[in-house]
Protein backbone atom coordinates (compact mmCIF):
# COMPACT_ATOMS: atom_id res chain seq x y z
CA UNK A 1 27.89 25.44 0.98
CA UNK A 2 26.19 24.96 4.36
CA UNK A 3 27.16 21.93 6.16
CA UNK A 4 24.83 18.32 5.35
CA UNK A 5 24.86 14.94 7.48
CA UNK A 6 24.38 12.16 4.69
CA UNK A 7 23.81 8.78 5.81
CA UNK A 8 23.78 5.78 4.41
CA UNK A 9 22.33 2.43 5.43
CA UNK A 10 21.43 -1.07 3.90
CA UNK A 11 22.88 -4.65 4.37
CA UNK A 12 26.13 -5.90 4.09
CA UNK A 13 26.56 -6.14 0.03
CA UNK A 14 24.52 -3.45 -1.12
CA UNK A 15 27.47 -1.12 -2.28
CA UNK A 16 27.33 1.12 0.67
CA UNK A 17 30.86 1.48 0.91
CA UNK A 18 31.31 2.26 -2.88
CA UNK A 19 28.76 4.30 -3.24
CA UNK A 20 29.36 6.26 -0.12
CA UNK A 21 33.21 6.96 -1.11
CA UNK A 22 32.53 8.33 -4.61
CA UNK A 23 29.50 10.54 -2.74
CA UNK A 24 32.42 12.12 0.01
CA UNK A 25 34.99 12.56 -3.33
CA UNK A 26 32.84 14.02 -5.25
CA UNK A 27 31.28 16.41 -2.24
CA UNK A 28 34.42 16.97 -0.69
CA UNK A 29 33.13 15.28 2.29
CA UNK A 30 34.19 14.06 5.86
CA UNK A 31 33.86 10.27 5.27
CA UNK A 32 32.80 7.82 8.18
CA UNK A 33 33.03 4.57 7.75
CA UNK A 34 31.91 2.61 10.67
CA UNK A 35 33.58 -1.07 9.94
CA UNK A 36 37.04 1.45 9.82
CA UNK A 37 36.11 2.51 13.17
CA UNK A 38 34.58 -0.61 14.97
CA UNK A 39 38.32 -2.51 13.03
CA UNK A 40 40.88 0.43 15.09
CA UNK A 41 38.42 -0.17 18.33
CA UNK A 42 39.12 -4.11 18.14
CA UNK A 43 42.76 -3.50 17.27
CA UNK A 44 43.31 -0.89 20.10
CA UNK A 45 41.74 -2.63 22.58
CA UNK A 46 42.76 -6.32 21.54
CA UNK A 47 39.16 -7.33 21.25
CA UNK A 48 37.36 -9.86 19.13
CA UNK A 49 34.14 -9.78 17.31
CA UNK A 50 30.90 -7.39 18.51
CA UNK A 51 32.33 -4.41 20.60
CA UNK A 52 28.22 -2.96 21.24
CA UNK A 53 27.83 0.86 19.80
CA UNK A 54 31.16 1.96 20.42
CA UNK A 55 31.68 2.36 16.73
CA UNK A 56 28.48 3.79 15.98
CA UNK A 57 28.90 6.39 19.06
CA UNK A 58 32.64 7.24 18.14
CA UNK A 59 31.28 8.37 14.26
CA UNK A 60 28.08 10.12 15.51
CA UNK A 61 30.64 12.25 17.76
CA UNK A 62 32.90 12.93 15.06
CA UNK A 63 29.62 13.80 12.64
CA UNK A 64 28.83 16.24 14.88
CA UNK A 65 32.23 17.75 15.42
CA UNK A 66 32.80 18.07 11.70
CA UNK A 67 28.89 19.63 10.95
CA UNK A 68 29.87 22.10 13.22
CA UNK A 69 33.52 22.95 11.43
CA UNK A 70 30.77 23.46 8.77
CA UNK A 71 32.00 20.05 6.86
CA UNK A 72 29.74 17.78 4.70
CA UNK A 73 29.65 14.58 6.29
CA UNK A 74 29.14 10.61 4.77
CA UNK A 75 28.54 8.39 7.17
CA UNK A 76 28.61 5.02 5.88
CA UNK A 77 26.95 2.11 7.76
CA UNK A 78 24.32 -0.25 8.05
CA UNK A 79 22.16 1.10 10.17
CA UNK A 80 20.43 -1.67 11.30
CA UNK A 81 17.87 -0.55 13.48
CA UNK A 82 15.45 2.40 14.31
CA UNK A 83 17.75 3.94 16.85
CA UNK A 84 21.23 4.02 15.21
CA UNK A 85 18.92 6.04 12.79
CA UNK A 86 18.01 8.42 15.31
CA UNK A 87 21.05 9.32 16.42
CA UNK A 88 22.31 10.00 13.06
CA UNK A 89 19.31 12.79 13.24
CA UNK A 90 20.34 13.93 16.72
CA UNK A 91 23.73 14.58 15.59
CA UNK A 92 22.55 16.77 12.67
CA UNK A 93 19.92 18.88 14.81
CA UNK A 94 22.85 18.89 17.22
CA UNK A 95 24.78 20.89 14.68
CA UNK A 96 22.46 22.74 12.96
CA UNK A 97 22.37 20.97 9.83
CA UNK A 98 20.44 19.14 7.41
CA UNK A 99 20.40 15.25 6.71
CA UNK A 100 20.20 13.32 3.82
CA UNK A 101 19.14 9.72 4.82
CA UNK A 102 20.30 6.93 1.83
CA UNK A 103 19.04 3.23 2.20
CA UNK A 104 20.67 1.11 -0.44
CA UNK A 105 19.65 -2.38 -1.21
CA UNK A 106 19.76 -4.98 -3.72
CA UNK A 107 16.54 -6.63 -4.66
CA UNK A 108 18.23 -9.75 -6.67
CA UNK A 109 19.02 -11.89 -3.95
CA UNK A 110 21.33 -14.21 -6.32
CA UNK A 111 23.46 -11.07 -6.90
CA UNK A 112 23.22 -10.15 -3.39
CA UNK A 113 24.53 -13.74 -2.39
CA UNK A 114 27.28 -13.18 -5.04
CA UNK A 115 28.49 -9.46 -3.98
CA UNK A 116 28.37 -10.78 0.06
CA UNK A 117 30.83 -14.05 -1.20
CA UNK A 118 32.84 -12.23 -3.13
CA UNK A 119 33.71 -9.43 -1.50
CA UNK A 120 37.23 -8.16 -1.08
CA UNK A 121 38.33 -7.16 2.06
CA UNK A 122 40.03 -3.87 2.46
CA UNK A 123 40.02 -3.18 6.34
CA UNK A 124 42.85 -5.22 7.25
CA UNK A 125 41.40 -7.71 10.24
CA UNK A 126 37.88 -7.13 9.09
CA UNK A 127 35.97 -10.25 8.88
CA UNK A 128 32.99 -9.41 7.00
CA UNK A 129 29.92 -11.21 7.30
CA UNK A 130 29.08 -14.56 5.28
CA UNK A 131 25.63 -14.93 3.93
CA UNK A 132 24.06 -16.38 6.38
CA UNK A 133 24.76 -13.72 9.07
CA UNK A 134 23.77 -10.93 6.30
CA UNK A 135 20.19 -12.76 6.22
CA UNK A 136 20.12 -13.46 9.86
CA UNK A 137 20.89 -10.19 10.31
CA UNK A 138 18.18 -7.81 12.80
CA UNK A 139 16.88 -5.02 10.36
CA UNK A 140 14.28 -2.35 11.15
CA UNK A 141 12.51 -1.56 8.29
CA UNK A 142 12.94 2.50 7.76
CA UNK A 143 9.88 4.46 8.34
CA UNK A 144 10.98 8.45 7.84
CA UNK A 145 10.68 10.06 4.27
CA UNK A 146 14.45 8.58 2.48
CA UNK A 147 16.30 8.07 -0.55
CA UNK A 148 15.99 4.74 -1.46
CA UNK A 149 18.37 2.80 -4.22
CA UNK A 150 17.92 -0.15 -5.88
CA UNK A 151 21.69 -1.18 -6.63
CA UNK A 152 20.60 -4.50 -8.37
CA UNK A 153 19.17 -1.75 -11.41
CA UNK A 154 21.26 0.83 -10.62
CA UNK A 155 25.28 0.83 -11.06
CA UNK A 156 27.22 2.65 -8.68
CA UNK A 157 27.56 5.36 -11.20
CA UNK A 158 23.86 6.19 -11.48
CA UNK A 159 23.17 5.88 -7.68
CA UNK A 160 26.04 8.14 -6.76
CA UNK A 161 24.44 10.46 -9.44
CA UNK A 162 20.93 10.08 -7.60
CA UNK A 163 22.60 10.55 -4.19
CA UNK A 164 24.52 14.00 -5.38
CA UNK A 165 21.01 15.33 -7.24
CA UNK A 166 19.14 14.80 -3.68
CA UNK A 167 22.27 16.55 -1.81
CA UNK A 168 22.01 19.33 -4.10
CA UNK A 169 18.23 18.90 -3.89
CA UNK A 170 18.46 19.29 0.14
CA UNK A 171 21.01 22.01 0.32
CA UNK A 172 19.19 24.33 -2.23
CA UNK A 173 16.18 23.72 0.20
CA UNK A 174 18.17 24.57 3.49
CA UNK A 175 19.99 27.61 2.28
């Protein structure tokens, strides 16, 4: 199989990080999970709170590096704005490869609210964001052709089905 860049984005509480995890099992993928990286950059570096696009820039070097060992790649992040996008897509014409961009989000705000509160924590030092920051939060609406999934009518199960028909989708196209 040739190598694929899939990326996925949405807000904090979405099920990025579920879905995203059960995508790289199941495709024998790299997986990138930027709140991992931005967590060992505080650590290392005995920062606190925002440390800029370091994170972002350490997993769209190692995207790259891993396209070009021929590896599928999740990346799993928020993806905020219009230009962490981009680079995602630099990366993957860097290396020759195909991307599959994923925006997840979860149009019942109640059980948006809910999943945000209640998440558990499994970064150790990661202080995720509380409700107010998630809706505060700068987000760039997504103009390029994506996959979009609606995970307040979707469970995990069926979106990770969706995501793996569109990889399949994509790589049948590309080869």
């Amino acid at each position: 199989m040739p190598p694929l860049l899939i990326v996925f984005g949405g807000l904090p509480g979405t099920g990025k990080t579920t879905i995203a995890r059960e995508v790289a099992r199941r495709q024998r993928a790299t997986y990138l999970r930027i709140d991992t990286i931005e967590q060992a950059i505080r650590e290392a570096d005995g920062l606190a709170g925002d440390i800029g696009p370091a994170g972002y820039a350490a997993a769209y070097a190692l995207a790259e590096a891993n396209l070009r060992l021929g590896q599928a790649v999740v990346a799993d992040a928020v993806n905020p704005l219009a230009i962490t996008r981009a680079a995602w897509r630099s990366a993957a014409v860097a290396a020759a490869a195909p991307i599959l961009e994923v925006e997840l989000l979860c149009s019942d705000q109640a059980e948006h609210r809910r999943r945000v509160e209640g998440r558990v924590v499994d970064v150790p030092g990661l202080v995720p964001p509380g409700w107010a920051a998630v809706l505060a939060r700068e987000y760039e609406p997504w103009p390029a052709p994506h996959l979009v999934i609606d995970t307040a009518t979707a469970s995990p199960d069926e979106a990770v089905d969706r995501v793996c028909a569109a990889i399949e989708a994509r790589r049948y196209l590309s080869s």
